[in-house]
Each structure stands twice: as C-alpha cells, then as structure tokens.
Protein backbone atom coordinates (compact mmCIF):
# COMPACT_ATOMS: atom_id res chain seq x y z
CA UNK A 1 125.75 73.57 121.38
CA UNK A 2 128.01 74.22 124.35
CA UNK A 3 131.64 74.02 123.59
CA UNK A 4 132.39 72.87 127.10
CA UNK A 5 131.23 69.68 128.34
CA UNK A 6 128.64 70.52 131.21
CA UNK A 7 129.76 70.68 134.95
CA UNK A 8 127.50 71.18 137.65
CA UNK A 9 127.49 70.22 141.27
CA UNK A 10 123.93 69.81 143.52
CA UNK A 11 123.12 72.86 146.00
CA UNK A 12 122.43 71.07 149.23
CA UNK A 13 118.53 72.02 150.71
CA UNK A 14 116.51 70.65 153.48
CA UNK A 15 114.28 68.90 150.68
CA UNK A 16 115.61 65.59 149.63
CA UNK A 17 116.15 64.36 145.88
CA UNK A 18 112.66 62.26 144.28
CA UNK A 19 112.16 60.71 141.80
CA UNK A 20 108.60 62.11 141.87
CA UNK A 21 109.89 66.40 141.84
CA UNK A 22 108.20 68.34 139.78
CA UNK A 23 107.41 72.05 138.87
CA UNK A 24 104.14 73.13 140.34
CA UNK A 25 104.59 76.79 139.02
CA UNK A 26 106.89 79.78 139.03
CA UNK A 27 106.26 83.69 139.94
CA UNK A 28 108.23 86.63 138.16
CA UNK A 29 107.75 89.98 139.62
CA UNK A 30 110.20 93.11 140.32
CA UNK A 31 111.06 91.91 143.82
CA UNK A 32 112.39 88.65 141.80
CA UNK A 33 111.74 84.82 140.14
CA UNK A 34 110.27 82.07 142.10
CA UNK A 35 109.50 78.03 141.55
CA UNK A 36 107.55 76.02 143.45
CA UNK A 37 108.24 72.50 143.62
CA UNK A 38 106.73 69.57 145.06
CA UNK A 39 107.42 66.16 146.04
CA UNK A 40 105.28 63.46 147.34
CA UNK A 41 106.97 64.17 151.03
CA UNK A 42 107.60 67.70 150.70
CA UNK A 43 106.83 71.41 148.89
CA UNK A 44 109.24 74.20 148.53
CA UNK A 45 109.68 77.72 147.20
CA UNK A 46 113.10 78.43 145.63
CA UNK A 47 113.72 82.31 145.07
CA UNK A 48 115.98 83.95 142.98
CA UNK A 49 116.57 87.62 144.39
CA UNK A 50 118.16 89.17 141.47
CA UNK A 51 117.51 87.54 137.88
CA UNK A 52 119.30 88.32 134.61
CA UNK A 53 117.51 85.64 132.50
CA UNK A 54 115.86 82.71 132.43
CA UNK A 55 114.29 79.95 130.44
CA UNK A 56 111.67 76.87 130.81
CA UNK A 57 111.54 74.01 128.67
CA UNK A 58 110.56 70.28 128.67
CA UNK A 59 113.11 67.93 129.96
CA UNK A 60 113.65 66.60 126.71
CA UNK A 61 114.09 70.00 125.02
CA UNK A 62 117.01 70.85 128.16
CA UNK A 63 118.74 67.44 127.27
CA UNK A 64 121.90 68.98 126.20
CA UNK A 65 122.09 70.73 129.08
CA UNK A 66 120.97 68.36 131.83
CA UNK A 67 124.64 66.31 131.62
CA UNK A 68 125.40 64.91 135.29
CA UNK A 69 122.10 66.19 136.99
CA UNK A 70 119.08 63.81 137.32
CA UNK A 71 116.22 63.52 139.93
CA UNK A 72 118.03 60.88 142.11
CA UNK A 73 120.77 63.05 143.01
CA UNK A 74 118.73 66.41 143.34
CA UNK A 75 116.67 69.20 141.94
CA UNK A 76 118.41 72.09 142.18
CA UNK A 77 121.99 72.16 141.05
CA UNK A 78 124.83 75.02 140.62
CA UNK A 79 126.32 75.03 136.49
CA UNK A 80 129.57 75.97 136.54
CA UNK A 81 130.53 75.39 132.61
CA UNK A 82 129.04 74.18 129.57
CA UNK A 83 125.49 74.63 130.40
CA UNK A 84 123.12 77.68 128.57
CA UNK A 85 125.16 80.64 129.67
CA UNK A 86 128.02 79.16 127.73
CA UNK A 87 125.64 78.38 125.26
CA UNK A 88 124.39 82.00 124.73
CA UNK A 89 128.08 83.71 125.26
CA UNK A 90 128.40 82.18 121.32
CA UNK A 91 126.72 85.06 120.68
CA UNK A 92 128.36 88.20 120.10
CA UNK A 93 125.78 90.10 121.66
CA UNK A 94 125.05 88.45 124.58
CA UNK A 95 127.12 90.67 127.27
CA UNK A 96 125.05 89.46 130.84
CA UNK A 97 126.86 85.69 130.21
CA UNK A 98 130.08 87.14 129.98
CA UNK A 99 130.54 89.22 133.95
CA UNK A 100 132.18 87.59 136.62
CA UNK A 101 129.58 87.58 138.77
CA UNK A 102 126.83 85.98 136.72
CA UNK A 103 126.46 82.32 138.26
CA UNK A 104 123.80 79.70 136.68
CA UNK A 105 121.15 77.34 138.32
CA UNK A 106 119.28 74.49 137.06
CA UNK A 107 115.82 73.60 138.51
CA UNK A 108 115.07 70.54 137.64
CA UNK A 109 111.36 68.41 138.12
CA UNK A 110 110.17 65.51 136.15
CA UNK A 111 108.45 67.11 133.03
CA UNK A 112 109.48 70.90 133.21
CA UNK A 113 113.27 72.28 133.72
CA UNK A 114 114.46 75.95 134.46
CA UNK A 115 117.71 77.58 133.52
CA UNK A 116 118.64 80.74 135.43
CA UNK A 117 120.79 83.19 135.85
CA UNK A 118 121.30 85.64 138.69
CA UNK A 119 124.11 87.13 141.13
CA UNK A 120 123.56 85.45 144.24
CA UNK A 121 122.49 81.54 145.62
CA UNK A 122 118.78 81.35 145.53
CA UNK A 123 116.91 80.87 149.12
CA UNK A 124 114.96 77.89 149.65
CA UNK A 125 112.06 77.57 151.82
CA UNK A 126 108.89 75.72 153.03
CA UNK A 127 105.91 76.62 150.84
CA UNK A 128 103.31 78.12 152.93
CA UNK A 129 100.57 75.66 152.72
CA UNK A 130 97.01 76.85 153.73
CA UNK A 131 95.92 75.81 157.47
CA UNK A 132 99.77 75.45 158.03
CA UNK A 133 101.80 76.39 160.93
CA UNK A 134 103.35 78.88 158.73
CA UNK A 135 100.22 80.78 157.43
CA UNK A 136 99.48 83.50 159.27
CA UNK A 137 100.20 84.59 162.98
CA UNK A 138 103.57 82.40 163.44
CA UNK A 139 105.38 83.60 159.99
CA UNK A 140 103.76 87.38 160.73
CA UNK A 141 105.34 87.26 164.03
CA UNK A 142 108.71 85.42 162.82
CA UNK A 143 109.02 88.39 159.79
CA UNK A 144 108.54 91.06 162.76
CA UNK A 145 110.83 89.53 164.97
CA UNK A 146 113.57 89.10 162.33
CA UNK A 147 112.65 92.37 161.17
CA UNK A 148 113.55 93.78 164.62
CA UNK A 149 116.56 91.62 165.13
CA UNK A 150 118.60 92.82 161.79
CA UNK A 151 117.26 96.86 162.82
CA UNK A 152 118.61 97.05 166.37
CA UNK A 153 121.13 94.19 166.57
CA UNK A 154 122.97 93.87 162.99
CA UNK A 155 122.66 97.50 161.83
CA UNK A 156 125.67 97.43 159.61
CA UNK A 157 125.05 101.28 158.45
CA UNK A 158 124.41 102.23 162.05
CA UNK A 159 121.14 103.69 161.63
CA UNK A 160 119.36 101.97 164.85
CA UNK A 161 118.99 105.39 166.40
CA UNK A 162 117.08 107.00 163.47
CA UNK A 163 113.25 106.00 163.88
CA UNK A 164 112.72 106.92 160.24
CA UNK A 165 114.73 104.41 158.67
CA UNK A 166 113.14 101.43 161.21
CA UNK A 167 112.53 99.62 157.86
CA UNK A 168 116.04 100.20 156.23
CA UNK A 169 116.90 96.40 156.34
CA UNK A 170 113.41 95.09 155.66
CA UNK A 171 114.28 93.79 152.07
CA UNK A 172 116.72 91.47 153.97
CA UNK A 173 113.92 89.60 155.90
CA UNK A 174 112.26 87.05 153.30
CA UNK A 175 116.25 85.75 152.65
CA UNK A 176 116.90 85.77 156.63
CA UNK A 177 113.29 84.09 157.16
CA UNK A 178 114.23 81.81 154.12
CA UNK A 179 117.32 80.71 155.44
CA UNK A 180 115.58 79.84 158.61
CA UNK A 181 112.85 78.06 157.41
CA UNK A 182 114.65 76.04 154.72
CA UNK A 183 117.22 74.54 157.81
CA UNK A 184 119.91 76.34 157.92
CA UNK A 185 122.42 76.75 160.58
CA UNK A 186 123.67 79.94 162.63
CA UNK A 187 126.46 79.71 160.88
CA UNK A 188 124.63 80.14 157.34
CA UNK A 189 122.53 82.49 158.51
CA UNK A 190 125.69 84.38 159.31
CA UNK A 191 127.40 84.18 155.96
CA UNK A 192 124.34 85.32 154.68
CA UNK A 193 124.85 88.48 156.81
CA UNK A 194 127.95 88.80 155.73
CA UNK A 195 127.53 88.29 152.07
CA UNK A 196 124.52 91.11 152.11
CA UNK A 197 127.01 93.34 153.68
CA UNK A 198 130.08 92.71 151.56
CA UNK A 199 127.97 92.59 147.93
CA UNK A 200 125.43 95.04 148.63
CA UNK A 201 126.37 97.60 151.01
CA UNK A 202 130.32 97.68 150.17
CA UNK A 203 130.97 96.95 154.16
CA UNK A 204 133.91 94.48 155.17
CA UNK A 205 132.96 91.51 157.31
CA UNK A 206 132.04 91.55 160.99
CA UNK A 207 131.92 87.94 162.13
CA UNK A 208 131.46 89.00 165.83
CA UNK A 209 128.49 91.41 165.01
CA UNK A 210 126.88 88.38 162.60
CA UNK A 211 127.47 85.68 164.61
CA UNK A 212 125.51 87.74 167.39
CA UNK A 213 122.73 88.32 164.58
CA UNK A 214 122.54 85.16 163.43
CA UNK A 215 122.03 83.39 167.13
CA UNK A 216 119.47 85.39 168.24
CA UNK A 217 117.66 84.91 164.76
CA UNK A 218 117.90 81.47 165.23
CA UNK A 219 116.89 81.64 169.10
CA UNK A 220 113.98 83.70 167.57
CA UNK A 221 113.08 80.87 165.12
CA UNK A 222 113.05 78.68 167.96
CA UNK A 223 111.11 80.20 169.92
CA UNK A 224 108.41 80.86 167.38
CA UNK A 225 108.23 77.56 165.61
CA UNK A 226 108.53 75.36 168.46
C-alpha cells in the first residue's frame, strides 16, 4: 500500500464530469496509449504520447488508489503522490517510478479505471464519430492545414527551405489538432509549442514565433470548423 496518502488534482478538458463516464475502450500501439470515453452528452479520445506503464482494473480493485477523485468532480485527474507509482517505487527494481520526469494520470469511468504513466499531459479530443463533421474532408483538410502551418510558420530547426524534410514536424499535428479540437485557447496551443520545443528538440522558448503559430492555427481551426 502507498506510504503517502494520495494527492491528485482534476486536469481541466472541454468534457464535463458525469456521473454516467465510462471506458468505452483503449488502443496501445508504438505511436502511443489511447482511451475512449463516453458520456451520455459527450465522447472523447484521451492520448498519451509517450507511455512508460500502465494498468486497468475495476473500480473496486483501484480503491486504494482512487482517494479524492470521483465521477462528480471529473474523469481524468493528475496524481501527484501516493497513488501506484509510489506504490511500485517499494520495489527495488522498479527504476521508471523513480525519474523526475515521470508524472501519473488516472482515467477514471464508472466500472473500469486506468493508471498511467508517461512524460508529458495527455491530449484530449472529440472522438471522431461516423457521419460527423469531423470524419473525413474537414479533419483531412484541418491535419493539412496544421501540417502546413507548423512547416513554414513555426519551423523551430529552420528547415522551411528544404523540400525534403516538408514532413519534419508532422508527428506534432495529432497534439496541435488535439489541442484544437478538445477547446483550447491560443495561448495553450502556444505552450504546447513551446513545450515540444524545449523537451524534445532542446530549443529555448520563442513566445513571439509561437504566439504567431498558435493564432493562425487557431484562425485555421476557425475557418475549417465553422
């Protein structure tokens, strides 16, 4: 059992806490871990980019570890003690619990809970339903033109002159899409930009060349979603 009693906080999303949340089904591939979950008013995809572990268990098997996060205030909340990555770290062996950078998430839904453990805030999004705006044409066009928009506008490594590496940022555009889709603000989309810079590429911060980014992703959004 965890030494530590458990604190968590909830990660604010464009999907509102029910009472009614549960766990439709999750994805685990190279290119990272995904839940769906659905509501009676909503459906969403969270994504986990990078995963180091993970577990699923009934609610009632997660008790211990579910301290301060129910349904009614949200589904998805941020561990920052005394949940299962403290839990494991009793373990000699277990080195992934114990760097700085490993941070923990609970998914929560009303029969079915998931513990993980990654390196960065998971992106939270509509779940494309079929015959929905988002299906085809409109979320084709809104990848492209986000696509386009980190290539010739961001370029952080400066490589917008070199048509062979047109699809250098293209791992970016689900989380930039994601961002957009689940709500967020220029400003988040900008941090985002920042944070992908600073974490993955070593860069320091450009708030001008971001903000820029981030507005005309958003005006992009706009203009495709509208």
């Amino acid at each position: 059992m965890s030494s530590a009693a458990q604190k968590c906080h909830v990660v604010q999303t464009s999907f509102p806490p029910d009472d009614d949340t549960d766990m439709e089904s999750l994805r685990f591939t190279p290119d990272g871990l995904s839940f769906t979950m659905v509501s009676s008013r909503w459906r969403a995809k969270v994504v986990f980019a990078q995963t180091y572990g993970f577990r699923v268990l009934d609610e009632l098997d997660m008790a211990e570890h579910l301290s301060g996060c129910c349904l009614a205030d949200g589904w998805l909340f941020e561990v920052a003690c005394g949940g299962w990555k403290d839990f494991e770290c009793t373990r000699p062996s277990f080195t992934t619990g114990r760097l700085s950078w490993v941070r923990e998430y609970l998914v929560i839904g009303r029969d079915k809970c998931a513990s993980v453990l990654t390196k960065e805030e998971p992106v939270v999004q509509a779940e494309v339903l079929s015959g929905s705006f988002f299906e085809s044409d409109a979320l084709s066009e809104l990848n492209n033109r986000i696509s386009e928009v980190l290539f010739y506008q961001w370029d952080p490594i400066g490589v917008s002159d070199m048509l062979n590496a047109r699809d250098e940022y293209d791992i970016y555009v689900p989380l930039v899409v994601g961002k957009l889709t689940g709500g967020a603000t220029q400003q988040e989309v900008a941090a985002l930009l920042d944070q992908i810079a600073s974490e993955r590429m070593g860069l320091l911060a450009d708030p001008a060349r971001t903000g820029r980014t981030a507005a005309l992703a958003c005006e992009w959004f706009e203009r495709v979603c509208s």
